[in-house]
C-alpha atoms as a PDB file:
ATOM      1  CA  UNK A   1     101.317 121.757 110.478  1.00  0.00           C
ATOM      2  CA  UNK A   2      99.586 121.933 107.144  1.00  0.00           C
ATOM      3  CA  UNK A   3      98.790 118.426 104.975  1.00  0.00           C
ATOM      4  CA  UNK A   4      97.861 117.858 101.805  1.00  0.00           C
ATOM      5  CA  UNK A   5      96.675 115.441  99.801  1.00  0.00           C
ATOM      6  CA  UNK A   6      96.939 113.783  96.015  1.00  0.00           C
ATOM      7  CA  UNK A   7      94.374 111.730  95.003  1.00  0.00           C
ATOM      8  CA  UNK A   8      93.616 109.864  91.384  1.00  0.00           C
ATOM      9  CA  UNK A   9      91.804 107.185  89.687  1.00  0.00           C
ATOM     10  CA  UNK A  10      93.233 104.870  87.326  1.00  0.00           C
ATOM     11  CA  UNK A  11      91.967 100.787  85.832  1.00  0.00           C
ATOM     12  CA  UNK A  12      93.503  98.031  87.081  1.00  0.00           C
ATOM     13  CA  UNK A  13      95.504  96.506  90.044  1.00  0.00           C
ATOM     14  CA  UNK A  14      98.921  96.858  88.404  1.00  0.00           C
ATOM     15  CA  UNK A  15      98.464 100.195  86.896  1.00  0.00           C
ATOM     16  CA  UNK A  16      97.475 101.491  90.270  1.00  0.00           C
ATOM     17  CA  UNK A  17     100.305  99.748  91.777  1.00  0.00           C
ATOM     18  CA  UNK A  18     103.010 101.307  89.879  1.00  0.00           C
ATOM     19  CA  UNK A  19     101.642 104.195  89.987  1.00  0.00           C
ATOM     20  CA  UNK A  20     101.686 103.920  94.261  1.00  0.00           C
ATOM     21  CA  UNK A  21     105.307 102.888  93.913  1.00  0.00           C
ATOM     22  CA  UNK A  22     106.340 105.760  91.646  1.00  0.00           C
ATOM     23  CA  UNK A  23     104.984 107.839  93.899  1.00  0.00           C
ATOM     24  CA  UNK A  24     106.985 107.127  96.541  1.00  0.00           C
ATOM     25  CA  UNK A  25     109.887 109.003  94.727  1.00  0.00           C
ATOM     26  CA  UNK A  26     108.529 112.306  94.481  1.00  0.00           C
ATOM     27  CA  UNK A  27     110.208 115.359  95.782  1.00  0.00           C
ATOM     28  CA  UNK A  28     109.161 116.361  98.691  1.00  0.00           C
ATOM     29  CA  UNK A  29     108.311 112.507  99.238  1.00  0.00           C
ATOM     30  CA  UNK A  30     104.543 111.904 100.809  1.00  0.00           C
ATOM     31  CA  UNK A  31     104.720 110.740 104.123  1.00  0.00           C
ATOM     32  CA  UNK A  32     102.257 107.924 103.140  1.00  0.00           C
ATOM     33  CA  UNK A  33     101.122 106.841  99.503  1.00  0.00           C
ATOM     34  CA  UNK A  34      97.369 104.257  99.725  1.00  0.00           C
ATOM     35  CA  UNK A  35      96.478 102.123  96.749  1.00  0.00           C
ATOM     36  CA  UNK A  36      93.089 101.036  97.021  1.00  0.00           C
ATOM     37  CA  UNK A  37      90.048  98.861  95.274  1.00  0.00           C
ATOM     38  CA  UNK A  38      86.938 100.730  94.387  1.00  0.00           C
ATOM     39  CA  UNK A  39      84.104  98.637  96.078  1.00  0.00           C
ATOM     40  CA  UNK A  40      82.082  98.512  92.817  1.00  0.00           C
ATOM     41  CA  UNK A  41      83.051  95.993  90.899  1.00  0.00           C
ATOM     42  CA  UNK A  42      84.391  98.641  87.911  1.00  0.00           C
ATOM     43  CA  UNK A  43      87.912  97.947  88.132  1.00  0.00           C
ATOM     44  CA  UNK A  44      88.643 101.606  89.257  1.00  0.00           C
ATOM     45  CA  UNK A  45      91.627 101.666  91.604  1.00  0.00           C
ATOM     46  CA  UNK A  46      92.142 105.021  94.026  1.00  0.00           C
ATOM     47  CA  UNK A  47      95.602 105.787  94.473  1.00  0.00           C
ATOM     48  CA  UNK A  48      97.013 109.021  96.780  1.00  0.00           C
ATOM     49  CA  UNK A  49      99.481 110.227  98.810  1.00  0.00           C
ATOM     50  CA  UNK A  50      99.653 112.654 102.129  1.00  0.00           C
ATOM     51  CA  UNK A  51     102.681 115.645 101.903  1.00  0.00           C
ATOM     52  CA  UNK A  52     103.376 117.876 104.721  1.00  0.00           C
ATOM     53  CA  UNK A  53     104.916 119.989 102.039  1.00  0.00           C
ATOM     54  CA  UNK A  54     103.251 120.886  99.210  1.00  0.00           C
ATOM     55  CA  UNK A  55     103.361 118.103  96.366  1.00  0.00           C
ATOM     56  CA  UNK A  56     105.170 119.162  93.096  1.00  0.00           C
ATOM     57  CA  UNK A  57     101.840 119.355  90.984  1.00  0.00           C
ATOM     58  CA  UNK A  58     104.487 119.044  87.461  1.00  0.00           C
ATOM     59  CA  UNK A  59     105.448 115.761  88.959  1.00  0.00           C
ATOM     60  CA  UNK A  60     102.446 114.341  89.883  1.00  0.00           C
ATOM     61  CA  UNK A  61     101.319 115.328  86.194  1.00  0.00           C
ATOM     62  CA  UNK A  62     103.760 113.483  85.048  1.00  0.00           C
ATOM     63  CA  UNK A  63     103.325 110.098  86.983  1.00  0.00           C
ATOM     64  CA  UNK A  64      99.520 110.200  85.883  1.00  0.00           C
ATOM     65  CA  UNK A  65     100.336 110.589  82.212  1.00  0.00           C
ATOM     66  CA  UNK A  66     102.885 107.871  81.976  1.00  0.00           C
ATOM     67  CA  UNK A  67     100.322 105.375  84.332  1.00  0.00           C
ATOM     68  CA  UNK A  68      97.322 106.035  82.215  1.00  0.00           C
ATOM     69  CA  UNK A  69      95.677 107.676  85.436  1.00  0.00           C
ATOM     70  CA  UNK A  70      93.401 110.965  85.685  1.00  0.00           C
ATOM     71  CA  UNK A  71      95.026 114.111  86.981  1.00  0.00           C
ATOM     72  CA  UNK A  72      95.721 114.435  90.548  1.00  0.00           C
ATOM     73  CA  UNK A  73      93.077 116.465  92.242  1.00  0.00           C
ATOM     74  CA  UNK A  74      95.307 118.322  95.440  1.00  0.00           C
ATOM     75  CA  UNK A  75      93.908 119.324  98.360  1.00  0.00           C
ATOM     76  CA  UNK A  76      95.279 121.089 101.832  1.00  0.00           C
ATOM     77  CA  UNK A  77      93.426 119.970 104.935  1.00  0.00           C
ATOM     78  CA  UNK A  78      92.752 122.467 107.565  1.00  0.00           C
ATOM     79  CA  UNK A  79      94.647 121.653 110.740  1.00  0.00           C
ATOM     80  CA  UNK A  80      92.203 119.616 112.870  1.00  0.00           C
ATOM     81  CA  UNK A  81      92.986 117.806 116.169  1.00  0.00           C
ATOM     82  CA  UNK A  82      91.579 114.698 114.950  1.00  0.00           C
ATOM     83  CA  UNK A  83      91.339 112.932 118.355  1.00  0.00           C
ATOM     84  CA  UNK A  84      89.413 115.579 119.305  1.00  0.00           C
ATOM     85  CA  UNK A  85      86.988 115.532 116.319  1.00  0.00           C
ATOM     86  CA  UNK A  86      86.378 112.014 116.479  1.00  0.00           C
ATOM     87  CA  UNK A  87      85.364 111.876 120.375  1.00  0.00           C
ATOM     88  CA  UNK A  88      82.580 114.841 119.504  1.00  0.00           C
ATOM     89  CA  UNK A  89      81.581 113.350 116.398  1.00  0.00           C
ATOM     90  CA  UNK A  90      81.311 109.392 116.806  1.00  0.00           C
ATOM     91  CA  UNK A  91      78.582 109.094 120.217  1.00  0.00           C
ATOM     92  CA  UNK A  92      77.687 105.650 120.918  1.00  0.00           C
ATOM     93  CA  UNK A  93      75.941 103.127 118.957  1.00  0.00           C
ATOM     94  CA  UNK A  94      73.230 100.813 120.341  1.00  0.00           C
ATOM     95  CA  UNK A  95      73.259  97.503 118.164  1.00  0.00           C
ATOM     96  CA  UNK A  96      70.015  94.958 120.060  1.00  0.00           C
ATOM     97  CA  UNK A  97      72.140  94.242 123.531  1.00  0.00           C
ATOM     98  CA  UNK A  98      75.496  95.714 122.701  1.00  0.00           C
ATOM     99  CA  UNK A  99      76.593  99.526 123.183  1.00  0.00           C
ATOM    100  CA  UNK A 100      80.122 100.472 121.483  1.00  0.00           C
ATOM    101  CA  UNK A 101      81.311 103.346 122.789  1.00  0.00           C
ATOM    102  CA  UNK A 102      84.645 104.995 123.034  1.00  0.00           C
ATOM    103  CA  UNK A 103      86.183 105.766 126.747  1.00  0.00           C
ATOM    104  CA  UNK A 104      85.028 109.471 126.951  1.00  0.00           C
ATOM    105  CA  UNK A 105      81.520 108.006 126.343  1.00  0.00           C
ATOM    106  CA  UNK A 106      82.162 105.478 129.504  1.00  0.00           C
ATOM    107  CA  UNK A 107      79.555 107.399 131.816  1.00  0.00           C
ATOM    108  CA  UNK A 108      76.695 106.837 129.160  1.00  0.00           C
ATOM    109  CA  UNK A 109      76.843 103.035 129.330  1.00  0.00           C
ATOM    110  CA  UNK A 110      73.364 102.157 129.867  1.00  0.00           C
ATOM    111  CA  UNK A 111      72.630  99.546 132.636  1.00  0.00           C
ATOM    112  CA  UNK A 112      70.349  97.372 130.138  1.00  0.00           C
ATOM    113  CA  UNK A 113      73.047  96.773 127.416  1.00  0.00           C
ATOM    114  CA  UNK A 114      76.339  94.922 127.091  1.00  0.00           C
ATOM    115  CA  UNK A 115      79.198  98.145 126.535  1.00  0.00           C
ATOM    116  CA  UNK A 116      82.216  97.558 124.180  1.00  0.00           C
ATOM    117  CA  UNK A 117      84.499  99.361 124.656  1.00  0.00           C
ATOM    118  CA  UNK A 118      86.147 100.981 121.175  1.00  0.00           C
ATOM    119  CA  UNK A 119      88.283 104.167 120.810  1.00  0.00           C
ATOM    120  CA  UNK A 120      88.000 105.333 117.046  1.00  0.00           C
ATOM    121  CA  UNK A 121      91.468 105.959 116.958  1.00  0.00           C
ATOM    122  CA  UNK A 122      92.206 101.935 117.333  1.00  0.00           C
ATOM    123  CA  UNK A 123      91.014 100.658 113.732  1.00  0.00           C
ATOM    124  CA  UNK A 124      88.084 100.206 111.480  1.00  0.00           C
ATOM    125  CA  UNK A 125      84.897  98.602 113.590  1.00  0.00           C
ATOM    126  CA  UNK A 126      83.808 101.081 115.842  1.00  0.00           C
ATOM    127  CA  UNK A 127      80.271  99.897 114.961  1.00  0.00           C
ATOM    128  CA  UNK A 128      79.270 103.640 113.582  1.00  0.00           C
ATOM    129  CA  UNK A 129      79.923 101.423 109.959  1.00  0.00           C
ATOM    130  CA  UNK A 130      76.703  99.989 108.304  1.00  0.00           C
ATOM    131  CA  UNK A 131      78.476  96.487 107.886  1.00  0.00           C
ATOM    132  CA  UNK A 132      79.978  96.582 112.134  1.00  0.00           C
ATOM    133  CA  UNK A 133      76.506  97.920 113.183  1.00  0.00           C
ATOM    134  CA  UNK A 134      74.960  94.780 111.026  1.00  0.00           C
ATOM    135  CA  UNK A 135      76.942  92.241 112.171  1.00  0.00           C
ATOM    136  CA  UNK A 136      76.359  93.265 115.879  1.00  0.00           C
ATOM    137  CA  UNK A 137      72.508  93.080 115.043  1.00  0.00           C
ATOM    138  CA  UNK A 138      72.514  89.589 112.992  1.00  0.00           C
ATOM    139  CA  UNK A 139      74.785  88.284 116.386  1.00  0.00           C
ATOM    140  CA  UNK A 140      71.742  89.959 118.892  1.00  0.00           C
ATOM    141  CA  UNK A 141      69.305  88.125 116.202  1.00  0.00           C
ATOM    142  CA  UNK A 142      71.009  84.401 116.529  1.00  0.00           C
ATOM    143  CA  UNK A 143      70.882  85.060 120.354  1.00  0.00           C
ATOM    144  CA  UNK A 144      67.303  85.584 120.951  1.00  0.00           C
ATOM    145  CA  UNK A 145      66.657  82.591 118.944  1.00  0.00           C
ATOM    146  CA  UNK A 146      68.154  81.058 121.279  1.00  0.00           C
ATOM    147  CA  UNK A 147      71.293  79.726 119.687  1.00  0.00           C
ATOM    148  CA  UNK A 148      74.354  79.920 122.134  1.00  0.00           C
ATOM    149  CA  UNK A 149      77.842  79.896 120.688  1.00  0.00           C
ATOM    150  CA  UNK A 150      80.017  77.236 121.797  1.00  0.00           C
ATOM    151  CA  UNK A 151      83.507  77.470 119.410  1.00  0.00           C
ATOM    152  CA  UNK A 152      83.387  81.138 117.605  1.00  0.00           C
ATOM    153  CA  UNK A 153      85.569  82.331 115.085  1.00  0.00           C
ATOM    154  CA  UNK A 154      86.115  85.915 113.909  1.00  0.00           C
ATOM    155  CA  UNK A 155      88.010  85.998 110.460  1.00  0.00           C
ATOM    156  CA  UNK A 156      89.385  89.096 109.611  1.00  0.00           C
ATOM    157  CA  UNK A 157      88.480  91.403 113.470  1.00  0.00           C
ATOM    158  CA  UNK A 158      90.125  94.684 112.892  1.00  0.00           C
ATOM    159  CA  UNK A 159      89.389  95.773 116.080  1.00  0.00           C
ATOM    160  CA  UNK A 160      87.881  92.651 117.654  1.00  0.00           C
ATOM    161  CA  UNK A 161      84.728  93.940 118.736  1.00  0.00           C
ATOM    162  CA  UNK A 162      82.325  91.157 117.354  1.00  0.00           C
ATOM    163  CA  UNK A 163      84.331  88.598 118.750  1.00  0.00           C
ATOM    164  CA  UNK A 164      84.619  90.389 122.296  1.00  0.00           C
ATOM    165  CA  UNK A 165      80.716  91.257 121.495  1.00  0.00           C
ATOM    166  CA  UNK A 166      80.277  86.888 121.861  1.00  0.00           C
ATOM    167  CA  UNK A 167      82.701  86.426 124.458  1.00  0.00           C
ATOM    168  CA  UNK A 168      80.309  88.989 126.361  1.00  0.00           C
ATOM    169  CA  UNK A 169      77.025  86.888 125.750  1.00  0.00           C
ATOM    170  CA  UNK A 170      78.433  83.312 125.909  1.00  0.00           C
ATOM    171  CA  UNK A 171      80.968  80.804 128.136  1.00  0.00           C
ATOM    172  CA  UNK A 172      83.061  79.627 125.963  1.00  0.00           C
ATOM    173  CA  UNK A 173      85.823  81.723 124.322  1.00  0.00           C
ATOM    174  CA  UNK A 174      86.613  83.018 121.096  1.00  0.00           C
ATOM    175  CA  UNK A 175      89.415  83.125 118.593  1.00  0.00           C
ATOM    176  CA  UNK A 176      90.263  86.113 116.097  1.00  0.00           C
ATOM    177  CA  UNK A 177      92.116  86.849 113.153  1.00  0.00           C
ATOM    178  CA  UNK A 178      93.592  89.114 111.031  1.00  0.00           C
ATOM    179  CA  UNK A 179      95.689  89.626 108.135  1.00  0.00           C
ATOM    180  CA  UNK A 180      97.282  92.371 109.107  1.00  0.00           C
ATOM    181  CA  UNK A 181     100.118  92.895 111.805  1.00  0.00           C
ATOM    182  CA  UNK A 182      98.716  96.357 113.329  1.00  0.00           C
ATOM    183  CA  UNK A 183      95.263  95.358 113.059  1.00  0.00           C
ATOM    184  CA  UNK A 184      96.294  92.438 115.626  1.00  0.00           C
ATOM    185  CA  UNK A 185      98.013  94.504 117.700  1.00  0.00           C
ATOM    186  CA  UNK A 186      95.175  96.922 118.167  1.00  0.00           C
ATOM    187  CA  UNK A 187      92.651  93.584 118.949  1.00  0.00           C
ATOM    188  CA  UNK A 188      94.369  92.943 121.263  1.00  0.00           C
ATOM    189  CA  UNK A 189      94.736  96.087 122.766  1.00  0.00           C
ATOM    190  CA  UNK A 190      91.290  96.109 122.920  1.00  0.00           C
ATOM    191  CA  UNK A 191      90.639  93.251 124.154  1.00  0.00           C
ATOM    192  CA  UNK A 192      92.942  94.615 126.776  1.00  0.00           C
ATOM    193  CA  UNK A 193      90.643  97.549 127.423  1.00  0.00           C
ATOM    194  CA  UNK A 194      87.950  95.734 127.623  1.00  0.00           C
ATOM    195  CA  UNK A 195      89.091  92.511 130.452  1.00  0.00           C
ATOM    196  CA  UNK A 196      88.571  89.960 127.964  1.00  0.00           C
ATOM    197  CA  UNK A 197      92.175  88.685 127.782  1.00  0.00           C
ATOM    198  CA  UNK A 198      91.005  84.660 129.004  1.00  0.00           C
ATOM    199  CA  UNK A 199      88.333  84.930 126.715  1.00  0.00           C
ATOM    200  CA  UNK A 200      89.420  86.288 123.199  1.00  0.00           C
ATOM    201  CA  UNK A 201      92.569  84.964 121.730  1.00  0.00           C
ATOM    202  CA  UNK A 202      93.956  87.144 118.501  1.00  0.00           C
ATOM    203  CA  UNK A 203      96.293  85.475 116.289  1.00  0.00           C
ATOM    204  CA  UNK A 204      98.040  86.843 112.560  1.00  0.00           C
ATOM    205  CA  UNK A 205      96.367  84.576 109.891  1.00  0.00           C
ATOM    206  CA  UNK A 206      94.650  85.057 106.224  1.00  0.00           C
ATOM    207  CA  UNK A 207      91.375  83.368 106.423  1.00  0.00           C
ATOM    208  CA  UNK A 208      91.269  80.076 108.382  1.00  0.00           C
ATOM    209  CA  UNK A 209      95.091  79.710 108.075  1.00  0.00           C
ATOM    210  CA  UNK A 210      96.709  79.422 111.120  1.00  0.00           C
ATOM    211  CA  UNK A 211      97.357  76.427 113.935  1.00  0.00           C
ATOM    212  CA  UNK A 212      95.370  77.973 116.252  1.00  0.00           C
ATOM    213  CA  UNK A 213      92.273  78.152 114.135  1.00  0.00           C
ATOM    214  CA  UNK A 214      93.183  74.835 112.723  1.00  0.00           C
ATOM    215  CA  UNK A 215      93.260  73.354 116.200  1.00  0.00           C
ATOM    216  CA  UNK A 216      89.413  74.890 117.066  1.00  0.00           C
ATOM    217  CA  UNK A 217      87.656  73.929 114.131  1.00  0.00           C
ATOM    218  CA  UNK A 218      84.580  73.127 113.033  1.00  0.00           C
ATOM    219  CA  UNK A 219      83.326  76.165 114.202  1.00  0.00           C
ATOM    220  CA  UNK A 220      79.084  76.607 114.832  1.00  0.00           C
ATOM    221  CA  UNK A 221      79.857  80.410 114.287  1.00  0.00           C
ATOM    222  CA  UNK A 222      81.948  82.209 112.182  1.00  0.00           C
ATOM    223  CA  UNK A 223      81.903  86.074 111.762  1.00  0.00           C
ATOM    224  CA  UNK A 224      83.455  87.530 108.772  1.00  0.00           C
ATOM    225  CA  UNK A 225      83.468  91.621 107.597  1.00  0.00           C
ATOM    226  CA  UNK A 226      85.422  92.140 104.707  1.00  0.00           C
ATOM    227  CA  UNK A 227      84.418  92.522 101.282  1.00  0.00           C
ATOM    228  CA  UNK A 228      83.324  90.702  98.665  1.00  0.00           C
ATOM    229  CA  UNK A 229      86.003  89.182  97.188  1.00  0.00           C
ATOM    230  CA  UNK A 230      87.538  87.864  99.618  1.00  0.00           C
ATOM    231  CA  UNK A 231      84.481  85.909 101.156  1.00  0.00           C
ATOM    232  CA  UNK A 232      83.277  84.491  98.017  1.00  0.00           C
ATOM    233  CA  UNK A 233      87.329  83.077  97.995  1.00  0.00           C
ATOM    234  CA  UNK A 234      86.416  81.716 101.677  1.00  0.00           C
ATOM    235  CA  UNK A 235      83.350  79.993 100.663  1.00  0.00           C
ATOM    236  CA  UNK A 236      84.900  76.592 100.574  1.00  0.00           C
ATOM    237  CA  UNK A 237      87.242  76.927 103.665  1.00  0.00           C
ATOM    238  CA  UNK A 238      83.886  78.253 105.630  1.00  0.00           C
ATOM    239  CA  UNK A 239      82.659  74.886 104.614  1.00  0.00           C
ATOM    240  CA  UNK A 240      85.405  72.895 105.649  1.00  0.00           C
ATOM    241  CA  UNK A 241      85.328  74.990 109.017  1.00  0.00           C
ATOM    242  CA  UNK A 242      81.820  75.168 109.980  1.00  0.00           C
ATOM    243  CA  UNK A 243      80.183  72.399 111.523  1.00  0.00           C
ATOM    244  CA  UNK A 244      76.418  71.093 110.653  1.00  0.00           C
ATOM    245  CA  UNK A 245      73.926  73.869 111.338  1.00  0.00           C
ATOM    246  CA  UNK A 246      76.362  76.359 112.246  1.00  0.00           C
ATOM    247  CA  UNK A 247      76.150  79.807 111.181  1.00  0.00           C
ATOM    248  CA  UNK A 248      78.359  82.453 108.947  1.00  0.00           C
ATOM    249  CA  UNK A 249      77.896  86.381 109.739  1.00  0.00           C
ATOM    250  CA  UNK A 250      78.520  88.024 106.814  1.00  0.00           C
ATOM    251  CA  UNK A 251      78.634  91.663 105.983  1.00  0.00           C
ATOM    252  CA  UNK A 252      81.431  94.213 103.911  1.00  0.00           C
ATOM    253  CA  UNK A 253      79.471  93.548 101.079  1.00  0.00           C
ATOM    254  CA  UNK A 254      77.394  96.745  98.991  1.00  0.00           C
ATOM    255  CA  UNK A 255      73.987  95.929  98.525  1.00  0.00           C
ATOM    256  CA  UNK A 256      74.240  95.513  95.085  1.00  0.00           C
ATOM    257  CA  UNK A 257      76.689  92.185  95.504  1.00  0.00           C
ATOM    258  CA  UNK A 258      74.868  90.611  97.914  1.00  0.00           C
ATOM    259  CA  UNK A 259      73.128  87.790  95.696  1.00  0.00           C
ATOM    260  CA  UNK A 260      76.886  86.879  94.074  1.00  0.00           C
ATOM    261  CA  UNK A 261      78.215  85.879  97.491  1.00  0.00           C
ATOM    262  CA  UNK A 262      75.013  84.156  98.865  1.00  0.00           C
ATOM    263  CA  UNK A 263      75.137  81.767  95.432  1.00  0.00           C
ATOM    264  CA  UNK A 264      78.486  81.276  96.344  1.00  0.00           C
ATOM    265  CA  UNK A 265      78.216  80.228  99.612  1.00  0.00           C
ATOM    266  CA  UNK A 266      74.867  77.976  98.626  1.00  0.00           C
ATOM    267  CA  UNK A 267      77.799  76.194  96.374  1.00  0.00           C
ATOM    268  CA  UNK A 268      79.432  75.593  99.460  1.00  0.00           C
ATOM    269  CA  UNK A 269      76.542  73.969 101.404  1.00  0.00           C
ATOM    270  CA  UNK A 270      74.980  76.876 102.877  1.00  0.00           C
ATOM    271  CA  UNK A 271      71.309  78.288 103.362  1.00  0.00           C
ATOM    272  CA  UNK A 272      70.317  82.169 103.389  1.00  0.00           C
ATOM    273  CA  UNK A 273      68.505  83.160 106.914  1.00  0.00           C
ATOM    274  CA  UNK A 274      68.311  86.185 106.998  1.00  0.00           C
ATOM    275  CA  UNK A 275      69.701  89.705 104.894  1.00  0.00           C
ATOM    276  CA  UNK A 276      69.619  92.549 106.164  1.00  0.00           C
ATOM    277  CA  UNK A 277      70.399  96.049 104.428  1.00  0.00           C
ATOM    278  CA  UNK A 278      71.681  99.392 106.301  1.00  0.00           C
ATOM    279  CA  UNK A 279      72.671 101.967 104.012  1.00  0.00           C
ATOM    280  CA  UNK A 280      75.037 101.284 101.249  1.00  0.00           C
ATOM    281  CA  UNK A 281      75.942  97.820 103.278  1.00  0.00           C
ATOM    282  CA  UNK A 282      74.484  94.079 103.381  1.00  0.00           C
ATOM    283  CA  UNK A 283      75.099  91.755 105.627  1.00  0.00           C
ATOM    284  CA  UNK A 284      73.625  87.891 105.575  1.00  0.00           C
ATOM    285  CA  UNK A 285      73.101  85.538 108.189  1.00  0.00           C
ATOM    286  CA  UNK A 286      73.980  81.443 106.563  1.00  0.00           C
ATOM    287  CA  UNK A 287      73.320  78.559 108.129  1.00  0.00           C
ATOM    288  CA  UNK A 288      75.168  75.334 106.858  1.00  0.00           C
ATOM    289  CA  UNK A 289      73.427  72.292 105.794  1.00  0.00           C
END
């Protein structure tokens, strides 16, 4: 079955927002409209929609004149079976001790490394991203120093793999969160997968906000991939929640908004140890005062 897609720029949240909900109306409907933040700090919000019939280009015209937005650029997709696509395409990624690889990779899972297991179908965090791949490395750094986790946190897993990537090198287990119901769901499914059920626990919470966390804290570790904004708005909760000397893992953040979220975590009583840059993406290793 043929798709298509409608894509379109526009400034601002709540332009882009009403512009997502108006475009939930159109005839044929899309099966799925996505409102989402350009990562560059200009204000530039992508908004599109998917059609299995082709979208009424008159309408869409319409809803980007009255939302101040740039035409609609339309596009069919070729019928690909995406499962398919994504086993050739994604091979394994080697990150110091840890190999992610998905299940059809399971016979390349080198002796010498740790494997994760991680279908590419499950979420984002497959550890083919620059900011997944980092945070795998600046975990492989902490443990050849020497430092052993004893109460980790990961804030915001998709699908789990750095905290099942520390529940795999240390004792003691792990607790992760995220905001989002599905992405939960598919942590835990891979946690699942991967025979890590006593050691990873995977609750629903934004940030630090849930019992569970609240119960665990202060934490001497505490990974976090999102994006900037919302880790310069957990710079005082990662205070509150990390003991003395423990560390934050840092990465969704472009290169070019690194120094923004290490002053604010400084703020918050926190040291820079270590940056590290691959591609586009930067992730920091913090140690708390």
């Amino acid at each position: 079955m043929p798709t298509w897609t409608a894509l379109t720029t526009v400034n601002g949240q709540d332009d882009a927002e009403a512009l997502g909900a108006a475009m939930e109306n159109l005839v044929p409907e899309p099966t799925g409209v996505g409102v989402f933040e350009i990562e560059d700090d200009s204000g530039i919000w992508e908004v599109g929609g998917y059609f299995v019939e082709e979208p009424d280009a008159a309408g869409l015209a319409l809803l980007a004149a009255m939302h101040g937005a740039n035409d609609f650029s339309v596009s069919e997709l070729p019928e690909v079976d995406w499962v398919a696509h994504v086993k050739r395409e994604l091979a394994p990624v080697e990150a110091g001790r840890f190999f992610v690889y998905g299940s059809h990779d399971a016979a390349a899972l080198p002796d010498d490394k740790i494997g994760l297991l991680i279908d590419a179908a499950m979420a984002f965090g497959t550890g083919h991203h620059g900011t997944t791949l980092g945070c795998l490395r600046a975990l492989d750094h902490l443990a050849q120093d020497g430092f052993v986790g004893e109460n980790v946190a990961d804030i915001g897993c998709g699908t789990a793999v750095l905290a099942m990537a520390a529940a795999k090198i240390w004792p003691n287990p792990v607790i992760a969160s995220d905001i989002d119901e599905v992405a939960v769901d598919v942590a835990r499914a891979n946690v699942a997968a991967n025979a890590l059920e006593d050691r990873v626990a995977c609750v629903e919470a934004a940030g630090f906000g849930a019992d569970e966390i609240a119960a665990k804290s202060p934490f001497d570790l505490v990974f976090a991939n999102i994006l900037k904004g919302p880790l310069i708005g957990l710079a005082p909760e990662m205070g509150q929640n990390i003991g003395k000397n423990g560390y934050a893992i840092l990465s969704g953040i472009l290169n070019p908004q690194a120094d923004d979220v290490i002053e604010s975590y400084k703020q918050n009583g926190f040291d820079l140890l270590k940056r590290d840059e691959i591609g586009d993406w930067t992730t920091l290793i913090l140690q708390r005062k």
